[in-house]
Protein backbone atom coordinates (compact mmCIF):
# COMPACT_ATOMS: atom_id res chain seq x y z
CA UNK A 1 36.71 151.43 24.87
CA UNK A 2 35.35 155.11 26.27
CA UNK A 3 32.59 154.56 24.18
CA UNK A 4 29.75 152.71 26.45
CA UNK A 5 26.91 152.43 24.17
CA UNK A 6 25.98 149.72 21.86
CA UNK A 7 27.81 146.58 22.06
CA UNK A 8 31.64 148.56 22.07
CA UNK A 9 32.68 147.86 24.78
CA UNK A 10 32.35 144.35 24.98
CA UNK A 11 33.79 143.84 21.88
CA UNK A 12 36.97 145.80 23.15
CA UNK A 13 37.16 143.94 26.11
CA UNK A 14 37.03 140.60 24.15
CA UNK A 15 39.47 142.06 21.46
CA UNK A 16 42.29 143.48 23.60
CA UNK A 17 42.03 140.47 26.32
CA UNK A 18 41.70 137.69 25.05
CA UNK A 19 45.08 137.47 22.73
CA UNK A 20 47.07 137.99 25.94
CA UNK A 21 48.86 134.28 27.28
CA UNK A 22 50.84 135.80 30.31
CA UNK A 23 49.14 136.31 33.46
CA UNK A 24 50.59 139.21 34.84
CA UNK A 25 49.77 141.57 31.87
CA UNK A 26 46.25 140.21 31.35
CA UNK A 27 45.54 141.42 35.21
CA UNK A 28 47.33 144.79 34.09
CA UNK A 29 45.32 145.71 30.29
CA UNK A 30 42.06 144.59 32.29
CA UNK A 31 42.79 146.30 35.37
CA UNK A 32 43.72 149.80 33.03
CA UNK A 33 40.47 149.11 30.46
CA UNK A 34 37.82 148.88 33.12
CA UNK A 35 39.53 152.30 34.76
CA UNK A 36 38.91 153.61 31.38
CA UNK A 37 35.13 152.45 31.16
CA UNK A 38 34.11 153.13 34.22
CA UNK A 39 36.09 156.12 35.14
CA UNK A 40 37.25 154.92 38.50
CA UNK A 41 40.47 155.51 40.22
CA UNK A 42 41.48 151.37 40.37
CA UNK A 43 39.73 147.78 39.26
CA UNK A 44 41.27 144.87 41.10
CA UNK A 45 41.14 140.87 40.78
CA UNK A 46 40.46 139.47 44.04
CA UNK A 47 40.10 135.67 44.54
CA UNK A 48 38.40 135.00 47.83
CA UNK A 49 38.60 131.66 49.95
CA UNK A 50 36.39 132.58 53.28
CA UNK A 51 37.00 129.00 54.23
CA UNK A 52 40.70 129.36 54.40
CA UNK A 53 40.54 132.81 54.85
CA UNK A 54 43.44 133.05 51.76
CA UNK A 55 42.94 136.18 49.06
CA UNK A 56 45.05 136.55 45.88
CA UNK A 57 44.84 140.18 44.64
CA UNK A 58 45.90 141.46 41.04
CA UNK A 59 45.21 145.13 39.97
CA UNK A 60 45.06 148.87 40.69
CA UNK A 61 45.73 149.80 43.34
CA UNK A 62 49.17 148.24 43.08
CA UNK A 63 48.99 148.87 47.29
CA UNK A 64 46.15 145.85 47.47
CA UNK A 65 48.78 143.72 45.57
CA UNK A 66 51.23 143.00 48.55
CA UNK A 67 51.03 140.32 50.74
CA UNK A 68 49.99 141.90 54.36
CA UNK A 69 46.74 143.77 52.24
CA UNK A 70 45.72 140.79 50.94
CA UNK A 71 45.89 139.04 54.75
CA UNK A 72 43.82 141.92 56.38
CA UNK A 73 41.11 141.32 53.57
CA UNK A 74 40.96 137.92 53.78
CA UNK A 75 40.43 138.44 57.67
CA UNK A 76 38.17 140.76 57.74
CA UNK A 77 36.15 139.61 54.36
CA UNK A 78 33.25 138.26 56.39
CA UNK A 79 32.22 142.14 57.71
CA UNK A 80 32.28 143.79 54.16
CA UNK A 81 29.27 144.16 53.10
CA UNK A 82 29.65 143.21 49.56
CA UNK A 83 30.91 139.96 50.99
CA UNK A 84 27.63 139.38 53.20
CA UNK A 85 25.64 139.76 50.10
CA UNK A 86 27.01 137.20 48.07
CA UNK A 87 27.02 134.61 51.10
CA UNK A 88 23.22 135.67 51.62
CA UNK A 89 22.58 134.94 47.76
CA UNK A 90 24.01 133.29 45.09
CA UNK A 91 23.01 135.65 42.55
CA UNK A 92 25.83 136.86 40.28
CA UNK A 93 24.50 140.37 40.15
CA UNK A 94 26.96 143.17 40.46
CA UNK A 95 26.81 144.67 43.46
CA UNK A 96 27.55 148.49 44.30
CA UNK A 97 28.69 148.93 48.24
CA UNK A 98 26.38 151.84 49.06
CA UNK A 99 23.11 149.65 47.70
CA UNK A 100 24.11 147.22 50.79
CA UNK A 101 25.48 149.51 53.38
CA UNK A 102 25.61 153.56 54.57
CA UNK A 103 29.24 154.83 55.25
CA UNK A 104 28.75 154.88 58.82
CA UNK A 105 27.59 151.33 58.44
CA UNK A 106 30.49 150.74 56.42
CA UNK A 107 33.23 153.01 59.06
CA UNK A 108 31.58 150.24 61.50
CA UNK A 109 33.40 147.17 59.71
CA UNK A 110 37.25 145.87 59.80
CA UNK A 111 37.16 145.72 56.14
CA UNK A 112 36.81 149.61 55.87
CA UNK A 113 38.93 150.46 58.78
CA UNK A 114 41.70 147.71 58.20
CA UNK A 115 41.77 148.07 53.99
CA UNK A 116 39.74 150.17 52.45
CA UNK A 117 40.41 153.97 54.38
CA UNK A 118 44.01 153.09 54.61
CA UNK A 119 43.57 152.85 50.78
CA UNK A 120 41.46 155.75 50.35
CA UNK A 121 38.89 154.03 49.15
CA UNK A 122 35.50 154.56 49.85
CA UNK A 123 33.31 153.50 46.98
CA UNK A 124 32.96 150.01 45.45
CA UNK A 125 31.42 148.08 42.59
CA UNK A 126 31.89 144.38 42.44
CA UNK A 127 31.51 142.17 39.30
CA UNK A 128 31.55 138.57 40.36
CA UNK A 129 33.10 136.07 37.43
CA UNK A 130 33.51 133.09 39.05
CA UNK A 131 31.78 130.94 42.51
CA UNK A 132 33.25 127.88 43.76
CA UNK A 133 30.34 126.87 46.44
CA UNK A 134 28.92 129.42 48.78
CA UNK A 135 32.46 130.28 50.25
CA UNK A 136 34.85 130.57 47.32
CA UNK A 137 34.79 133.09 44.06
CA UNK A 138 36.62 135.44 41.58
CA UNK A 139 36.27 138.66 40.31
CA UNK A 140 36.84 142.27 39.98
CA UNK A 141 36.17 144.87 42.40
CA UNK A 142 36.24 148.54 41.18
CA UNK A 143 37.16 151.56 43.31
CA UNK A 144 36.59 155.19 44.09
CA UNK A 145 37.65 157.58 46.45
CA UNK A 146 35.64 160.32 46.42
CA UNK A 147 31.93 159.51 44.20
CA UNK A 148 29.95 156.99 44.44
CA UNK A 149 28.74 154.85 40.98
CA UNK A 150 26.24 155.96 39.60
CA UNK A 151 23.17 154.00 37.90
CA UNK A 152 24.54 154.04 34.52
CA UNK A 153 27.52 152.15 35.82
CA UNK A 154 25.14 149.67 37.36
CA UNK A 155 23.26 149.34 34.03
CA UNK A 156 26.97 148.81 32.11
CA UNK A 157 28.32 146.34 34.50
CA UNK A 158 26.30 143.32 33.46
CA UNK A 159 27.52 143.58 30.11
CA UNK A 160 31.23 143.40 31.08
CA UNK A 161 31.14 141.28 34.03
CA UNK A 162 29.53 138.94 31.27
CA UNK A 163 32.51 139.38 28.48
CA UNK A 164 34.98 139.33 31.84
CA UNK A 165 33.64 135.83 33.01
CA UNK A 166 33.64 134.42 29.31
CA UNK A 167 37.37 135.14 29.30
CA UNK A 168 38.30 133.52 32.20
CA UNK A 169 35.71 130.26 32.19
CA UNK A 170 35.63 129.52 28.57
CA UNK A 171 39.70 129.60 28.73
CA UNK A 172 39.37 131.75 25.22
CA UNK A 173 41.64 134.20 27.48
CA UNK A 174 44.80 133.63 29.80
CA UNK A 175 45.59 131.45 32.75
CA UNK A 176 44.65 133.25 35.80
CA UNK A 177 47.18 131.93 37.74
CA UNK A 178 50.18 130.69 38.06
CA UNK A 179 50.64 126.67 39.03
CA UNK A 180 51.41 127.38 42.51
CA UNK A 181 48.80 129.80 43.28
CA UNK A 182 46.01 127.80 41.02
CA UNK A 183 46.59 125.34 43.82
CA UNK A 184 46.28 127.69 47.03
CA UNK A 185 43.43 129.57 45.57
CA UNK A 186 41.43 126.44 44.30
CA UNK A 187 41.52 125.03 48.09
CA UNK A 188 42.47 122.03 46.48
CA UNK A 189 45.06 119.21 48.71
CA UNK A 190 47.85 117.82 47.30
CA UNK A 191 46.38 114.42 47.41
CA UNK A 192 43.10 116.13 45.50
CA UNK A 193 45.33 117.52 43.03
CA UNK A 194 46.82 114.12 42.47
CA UNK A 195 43.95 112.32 42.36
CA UNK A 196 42.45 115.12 39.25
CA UNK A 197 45.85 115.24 37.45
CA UNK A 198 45.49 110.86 37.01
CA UNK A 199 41.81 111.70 36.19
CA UNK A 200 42.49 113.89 33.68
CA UNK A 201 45.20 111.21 32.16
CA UNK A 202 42.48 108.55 31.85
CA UNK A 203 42.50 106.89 34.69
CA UNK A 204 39.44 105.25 35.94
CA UNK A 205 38.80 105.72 40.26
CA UNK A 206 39.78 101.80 40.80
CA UNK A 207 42.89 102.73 38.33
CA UNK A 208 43.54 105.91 40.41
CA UNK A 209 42.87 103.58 43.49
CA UNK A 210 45.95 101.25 42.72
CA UNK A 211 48.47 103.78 41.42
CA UNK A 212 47.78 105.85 45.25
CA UNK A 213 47.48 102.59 46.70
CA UNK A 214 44.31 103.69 48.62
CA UNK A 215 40.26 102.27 48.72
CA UNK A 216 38.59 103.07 45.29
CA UNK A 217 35.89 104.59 47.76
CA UNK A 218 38.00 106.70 49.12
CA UNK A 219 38.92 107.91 45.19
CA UNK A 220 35.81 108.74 45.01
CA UNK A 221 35.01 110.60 48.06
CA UNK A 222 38.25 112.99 47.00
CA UNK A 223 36.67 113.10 43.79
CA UNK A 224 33.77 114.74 45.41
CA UNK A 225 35.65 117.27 47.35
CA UNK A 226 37.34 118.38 43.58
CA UNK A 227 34.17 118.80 42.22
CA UNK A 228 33.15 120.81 45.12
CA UNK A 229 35.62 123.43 45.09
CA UNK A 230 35.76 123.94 41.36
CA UNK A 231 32.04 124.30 41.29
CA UNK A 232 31.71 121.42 38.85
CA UNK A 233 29.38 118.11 38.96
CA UNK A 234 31.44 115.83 36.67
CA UNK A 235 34.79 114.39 35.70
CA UNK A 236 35.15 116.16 32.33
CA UNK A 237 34.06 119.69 33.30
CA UNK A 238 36.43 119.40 36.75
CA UNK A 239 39.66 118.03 33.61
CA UNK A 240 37.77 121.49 31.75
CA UNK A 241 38.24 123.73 35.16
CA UNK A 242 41.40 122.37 36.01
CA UNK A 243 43.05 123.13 32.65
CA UNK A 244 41.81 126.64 33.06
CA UNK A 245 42.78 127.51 36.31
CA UNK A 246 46.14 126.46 35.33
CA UNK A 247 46.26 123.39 38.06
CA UNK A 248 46.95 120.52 35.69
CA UNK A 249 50.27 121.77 34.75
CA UNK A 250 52.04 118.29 35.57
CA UNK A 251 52.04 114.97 33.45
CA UNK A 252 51.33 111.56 35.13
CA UNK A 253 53.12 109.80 32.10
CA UNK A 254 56.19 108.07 34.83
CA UNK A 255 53.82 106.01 36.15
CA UNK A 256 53.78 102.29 36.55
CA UNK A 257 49.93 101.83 36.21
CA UNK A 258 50.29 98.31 36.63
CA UNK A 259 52.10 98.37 40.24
């Protein structure tokens, strides 16, 4: 995995990730294999909502794990300047913090003053995996203290951050979370949840309609919300998103379709 020429290092990322089931140690061997490649002093998973200003965080440092971190970023998300970028494009380019901002720009923000220098951290590169609408999104944020990345490390991140999303969307590699937090992080309601969990049983939206007891319109119209914050279009790739995310974890098979 030191090696970064050639194809190597995608094919180690793909070799010693995607065998692993449990959550908490895929977050770990990534978090440990992109310090490795890229020589920086942490990598962490961060799942942004800006909406409901939530933020799951999995990685190095183990600091950005704990609860109050994770509420100061999601406050103060909207002022980092990595942030901005991807809300004033949807590209999924990587994005290195010092393309998009100088450090007194930077000392300027909440972000930096509120998480990042409390953290020592000073440098970023962000590899986006995953975009739920313009406000919503996964992936993995590396981070230095003291040098900045350089433009080899720009040139090598589009190759992981490709083998990295693969893992996740394709669902060749682990859940990436757990029930509960699939839930929180997707944004979705309970009734939203519901109404994908009988969708992905079979259930047609006038079926769905009588087993909730509500308008077959108004299946439809939660329908469109689901597809909206799991960045899909259509019934089977929402089932497809679900499944991956880890959200359809319950069984609908109690039911009395016919009440």
């Amino acid at each position: 995995m030191r090696d970064r020429s050639g194809e190597n290092v995608e094919l180690g990322l793909s070799y010693e990730l995607c065998g692993i089931s449990d959550s908490d140690a895929f977050f770990a061997a990534t978090s440990a294999m992109l310090v490795a490649v890229f020589h920086c002093d942490g990598a962490t998973w961060n799942h942004l909502d800006l909406d409901r200003q939530s933020a799951v965080l999995r990685g190095t440092p183990a600091e950005l794990e704990k609860a109050p971190v994770a509420s100061l970023l999601a406050h103060h998300a909207r002022d980092h300047p990595i942030i901005q970028s991807y809300l004033a494009s949807p590209s999924f380019a990587p994005r290195r913090m010092s393309d998009l901002a100088s450090q007194v720009q930077l000392q300027r923000t909440g972000s930096y003053s509120e998480v990042l220098r409390p953290l020592g951290i000073h440098f970023q590169l962000s590899m986006l995996t995953v975009r739920f609408g313009r406000m919503t999104g996964d992936g993995w944020v590396l981070n230095r203290v003291s040098r900045d990345f350089t433009d080899d490390d720009m040139e090598l991140a589009p190759r992981v951050q490709a083998m990295l999303s693969l893992l996740t969307c394709r669902g060749t590699g682990p859940e990436v979370l757990r029930a509960g937090e699939a839930q929180a992080a997707s944004g979705l309601t309970d009734r939203e949840l519901e109404v994908l969990q009988l969708i992905a049983g079979g259930l047609t939206a006038v079926a769905v309609s009588r087993v909730l007891r509500i308008a077959p319109a108004t299946v439809r119209k939660h329908l469109e919300r689901v597809y909206a914050k799991l960045g899909t279009h259509d019934r089977l790739l929402a089932v497809h998103r679900g499944q991956t995310l880890g959200l359809l974890t319950a069984t609908r098979a109690d039911l009395d379709l016919t009440s």
